[in-house]
N, C-alpha and C. Protein backbone atom coordinates (compact mmCIF):
# COMPACT_ATOMS: atom_id res chain seq x y z
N UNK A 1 55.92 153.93 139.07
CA UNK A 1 57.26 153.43 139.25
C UNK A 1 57.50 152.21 138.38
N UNK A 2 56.48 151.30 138.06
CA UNK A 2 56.50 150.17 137.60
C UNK A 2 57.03 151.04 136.08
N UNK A 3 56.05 151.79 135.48
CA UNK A 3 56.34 151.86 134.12
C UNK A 3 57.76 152.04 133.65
N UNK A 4 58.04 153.11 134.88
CA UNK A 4 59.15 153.54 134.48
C UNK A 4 60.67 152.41 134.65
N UNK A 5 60.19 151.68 135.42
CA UNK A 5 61.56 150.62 135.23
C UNK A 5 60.98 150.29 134.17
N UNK A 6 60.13 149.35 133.65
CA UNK A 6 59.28 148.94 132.56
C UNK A 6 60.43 149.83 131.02
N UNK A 7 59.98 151.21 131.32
CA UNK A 7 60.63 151.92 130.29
C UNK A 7 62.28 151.32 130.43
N UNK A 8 62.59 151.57 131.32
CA UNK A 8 64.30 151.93 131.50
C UNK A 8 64.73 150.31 131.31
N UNK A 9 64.06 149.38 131.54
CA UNK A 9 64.45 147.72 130.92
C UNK A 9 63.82 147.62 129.60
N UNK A 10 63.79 148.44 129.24
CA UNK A 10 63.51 148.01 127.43
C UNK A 10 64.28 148.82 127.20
N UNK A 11 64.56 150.16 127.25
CA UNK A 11 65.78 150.91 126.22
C UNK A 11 67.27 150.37 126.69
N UNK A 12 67.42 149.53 127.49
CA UNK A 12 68.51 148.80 128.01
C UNK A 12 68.77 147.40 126.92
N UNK A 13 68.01 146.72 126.88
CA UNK A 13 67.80 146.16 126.32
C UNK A 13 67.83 146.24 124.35
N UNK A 14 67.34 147.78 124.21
CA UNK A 14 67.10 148.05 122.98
C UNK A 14 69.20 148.63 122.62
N UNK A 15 69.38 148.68 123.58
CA UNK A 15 70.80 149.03 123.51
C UNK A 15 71.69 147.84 123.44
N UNK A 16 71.67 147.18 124.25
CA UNK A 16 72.42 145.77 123.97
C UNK A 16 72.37 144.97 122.77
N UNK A 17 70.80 145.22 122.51
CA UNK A 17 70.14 144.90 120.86
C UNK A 17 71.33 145.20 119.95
N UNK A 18 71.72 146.53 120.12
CA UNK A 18 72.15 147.50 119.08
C UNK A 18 73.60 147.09 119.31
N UNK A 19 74.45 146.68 120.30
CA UNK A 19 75.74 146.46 120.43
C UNK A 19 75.99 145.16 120.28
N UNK A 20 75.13 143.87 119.90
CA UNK A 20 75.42 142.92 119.25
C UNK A 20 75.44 142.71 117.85
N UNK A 21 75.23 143.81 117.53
CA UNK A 21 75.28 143.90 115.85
C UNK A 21 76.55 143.75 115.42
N UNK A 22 76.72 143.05 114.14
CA UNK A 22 77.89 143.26 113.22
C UNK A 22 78.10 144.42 112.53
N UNK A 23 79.62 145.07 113.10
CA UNK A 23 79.92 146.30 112.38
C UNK A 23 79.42 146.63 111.00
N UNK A 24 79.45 145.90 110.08
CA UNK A 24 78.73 145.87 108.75
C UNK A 24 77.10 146.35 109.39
N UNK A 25 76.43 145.86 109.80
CA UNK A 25 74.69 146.24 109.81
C UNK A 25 75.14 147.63 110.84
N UNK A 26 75.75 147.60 111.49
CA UNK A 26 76.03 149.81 112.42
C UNK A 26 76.13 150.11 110.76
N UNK A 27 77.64 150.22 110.24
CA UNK A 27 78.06 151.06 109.24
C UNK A 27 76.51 150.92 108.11
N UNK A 28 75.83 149.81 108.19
CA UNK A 28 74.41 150.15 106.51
C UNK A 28 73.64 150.69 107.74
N UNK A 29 72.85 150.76 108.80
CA UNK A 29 72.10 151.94 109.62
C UNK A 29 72.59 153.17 109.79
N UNK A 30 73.79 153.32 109.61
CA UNK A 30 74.43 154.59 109.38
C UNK A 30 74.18 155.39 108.48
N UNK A 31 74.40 154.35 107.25
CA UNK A 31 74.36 155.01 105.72
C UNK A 31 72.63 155.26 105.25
N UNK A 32 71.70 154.47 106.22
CA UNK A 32 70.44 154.34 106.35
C UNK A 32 70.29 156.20 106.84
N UNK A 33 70.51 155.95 107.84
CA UNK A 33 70.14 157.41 108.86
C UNK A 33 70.29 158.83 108.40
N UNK A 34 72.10 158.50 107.68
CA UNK A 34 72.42 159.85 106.87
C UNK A 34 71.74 159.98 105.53
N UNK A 35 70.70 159.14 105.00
CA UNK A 35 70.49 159.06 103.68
C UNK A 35 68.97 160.16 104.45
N UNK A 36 68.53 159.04 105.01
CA UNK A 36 67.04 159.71 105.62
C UNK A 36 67.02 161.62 106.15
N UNK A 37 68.66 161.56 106.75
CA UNK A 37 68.46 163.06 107.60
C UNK A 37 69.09 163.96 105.96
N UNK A 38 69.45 163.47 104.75
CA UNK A 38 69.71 164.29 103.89
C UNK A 38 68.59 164.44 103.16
N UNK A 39 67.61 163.60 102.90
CA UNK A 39 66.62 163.49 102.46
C UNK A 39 65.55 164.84 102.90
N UNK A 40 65.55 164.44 104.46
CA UNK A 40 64.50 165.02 105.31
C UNK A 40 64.93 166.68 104.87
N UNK A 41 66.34 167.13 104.88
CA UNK A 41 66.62 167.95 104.83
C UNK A 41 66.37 169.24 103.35
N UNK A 42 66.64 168.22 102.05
CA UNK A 42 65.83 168.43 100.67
C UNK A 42 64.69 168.94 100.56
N UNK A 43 63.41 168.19 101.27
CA UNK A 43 62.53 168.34 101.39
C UNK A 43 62.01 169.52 101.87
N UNK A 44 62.85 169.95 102.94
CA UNK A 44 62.54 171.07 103.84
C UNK A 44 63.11 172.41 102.96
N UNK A 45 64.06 172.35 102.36
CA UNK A 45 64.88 173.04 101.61
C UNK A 45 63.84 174.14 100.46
N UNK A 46 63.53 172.52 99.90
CA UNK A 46 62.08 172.90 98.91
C UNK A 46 60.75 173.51 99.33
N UNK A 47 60.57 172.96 100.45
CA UNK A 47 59.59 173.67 100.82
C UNK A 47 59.50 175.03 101.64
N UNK A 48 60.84 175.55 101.50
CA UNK A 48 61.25 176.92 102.39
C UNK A 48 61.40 177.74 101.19
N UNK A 49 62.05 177.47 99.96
CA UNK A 49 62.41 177.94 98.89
C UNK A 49 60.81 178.25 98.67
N UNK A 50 59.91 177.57 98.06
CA UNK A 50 58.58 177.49 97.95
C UNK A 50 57.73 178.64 98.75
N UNK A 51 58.04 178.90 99.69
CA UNK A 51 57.48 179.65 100.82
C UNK A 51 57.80 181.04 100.35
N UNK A 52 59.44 181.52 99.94
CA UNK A 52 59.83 182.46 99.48
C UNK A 52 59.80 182.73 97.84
N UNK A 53 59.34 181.46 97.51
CA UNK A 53 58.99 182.17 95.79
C UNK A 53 57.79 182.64 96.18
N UNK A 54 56.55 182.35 96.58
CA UNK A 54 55.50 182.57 96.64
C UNK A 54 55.48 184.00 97.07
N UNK A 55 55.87 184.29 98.08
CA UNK A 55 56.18 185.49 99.34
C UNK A 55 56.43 186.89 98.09
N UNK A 56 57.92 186.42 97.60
CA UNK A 56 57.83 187.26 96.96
C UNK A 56 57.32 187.52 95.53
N UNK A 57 56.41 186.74 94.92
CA UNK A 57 55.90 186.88 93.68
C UNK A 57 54.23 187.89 94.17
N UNK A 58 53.97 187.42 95.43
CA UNK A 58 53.29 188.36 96.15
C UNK A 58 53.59 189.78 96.09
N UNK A 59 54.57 189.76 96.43
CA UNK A 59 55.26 191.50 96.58
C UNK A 59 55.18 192.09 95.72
N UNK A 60 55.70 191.29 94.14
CA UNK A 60 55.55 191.99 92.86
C UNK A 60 54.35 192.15 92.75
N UNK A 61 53.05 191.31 92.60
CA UNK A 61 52.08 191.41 92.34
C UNK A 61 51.74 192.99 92.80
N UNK A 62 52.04 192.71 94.24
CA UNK A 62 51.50 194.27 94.92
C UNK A 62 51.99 195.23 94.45
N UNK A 63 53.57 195.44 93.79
CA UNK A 63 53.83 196.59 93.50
C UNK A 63 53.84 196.69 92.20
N UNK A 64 53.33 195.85 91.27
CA UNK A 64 52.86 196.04 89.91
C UNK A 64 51.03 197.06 90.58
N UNK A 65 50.43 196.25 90.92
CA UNK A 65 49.24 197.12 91.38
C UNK A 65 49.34 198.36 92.27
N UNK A 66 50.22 198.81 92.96
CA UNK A 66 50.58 200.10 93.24
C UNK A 66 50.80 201.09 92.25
N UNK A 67 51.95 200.81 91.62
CA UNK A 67 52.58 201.33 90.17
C UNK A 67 51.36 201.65 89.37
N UNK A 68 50.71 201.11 88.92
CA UNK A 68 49.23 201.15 88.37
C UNK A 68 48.28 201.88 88.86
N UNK A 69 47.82 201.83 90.53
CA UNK A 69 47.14 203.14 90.99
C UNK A 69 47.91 204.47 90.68
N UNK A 70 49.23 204.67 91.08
CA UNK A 70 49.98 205.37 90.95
C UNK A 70 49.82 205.92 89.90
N UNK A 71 50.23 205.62 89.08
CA UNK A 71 49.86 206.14 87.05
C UNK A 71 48.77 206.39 86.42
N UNK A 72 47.29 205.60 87.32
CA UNK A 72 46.13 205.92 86.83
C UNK A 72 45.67 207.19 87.55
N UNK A 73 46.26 207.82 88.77
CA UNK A 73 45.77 208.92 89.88
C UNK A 73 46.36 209.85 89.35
N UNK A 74 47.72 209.38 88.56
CA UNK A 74 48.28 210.92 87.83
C UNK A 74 47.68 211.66 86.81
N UNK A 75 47.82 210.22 85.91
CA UNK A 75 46.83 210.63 85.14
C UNK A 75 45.35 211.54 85.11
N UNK A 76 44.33 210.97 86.30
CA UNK A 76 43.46 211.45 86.09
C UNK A 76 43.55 212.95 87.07
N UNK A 77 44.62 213.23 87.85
CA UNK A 77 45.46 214.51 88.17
C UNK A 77 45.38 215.43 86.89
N UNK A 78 46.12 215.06 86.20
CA UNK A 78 46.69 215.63 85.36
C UNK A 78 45.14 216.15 84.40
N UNK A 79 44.11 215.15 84.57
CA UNK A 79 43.21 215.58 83.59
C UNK A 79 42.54 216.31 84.31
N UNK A 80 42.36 216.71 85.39
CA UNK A 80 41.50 217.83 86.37
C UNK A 80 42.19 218.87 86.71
N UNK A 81 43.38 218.95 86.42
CA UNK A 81 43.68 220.51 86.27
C UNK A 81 44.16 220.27 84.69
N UNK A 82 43.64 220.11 83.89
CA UNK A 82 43.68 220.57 82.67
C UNK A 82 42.51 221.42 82.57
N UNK A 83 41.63 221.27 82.87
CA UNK A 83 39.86 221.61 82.66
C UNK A 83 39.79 222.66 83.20
């Protein structure tokens, strides 16, 4: 029980903190926050893009090597009923 008032008188506090501020320092934590959540967002962007180049350069790989069994089985088809 203790902690939890403990908790609930500091984010009280961390709030009053925050409402004695000069509109100028809200509006630059603002421009702070949206810089960080566009940022965060880039990052993620790149690294999803990244996920799907990879993914599918995979795929080709595989169906370049399919294509290739494929053409070498005909081939050697083709040379066993020649004979």
């Amino acid at each position: 029980m203790k902690i939890t008032t403990t908790l609930a008188l500091v984010a009280g506090l961390a709030a009053l903190a925050a409402c004695q501020q000069n509109p100028r320092e809200n509006a630059a934590e603002n421009i702070e926050a949206n810089a960080e959540n566009t940022a965060d967002t880039i990052e993620a962007n790149a690294d999803n893009m990244s996920a799907n180049i990879q993914a599918n350069a995979e795929n080709t790989a595989d169906a370049v090597r399919n294509a290739g069994e494929n053409k070498a089985d005909a081939v050697r088809n083709s040379a066993a009923n020649s004979y």
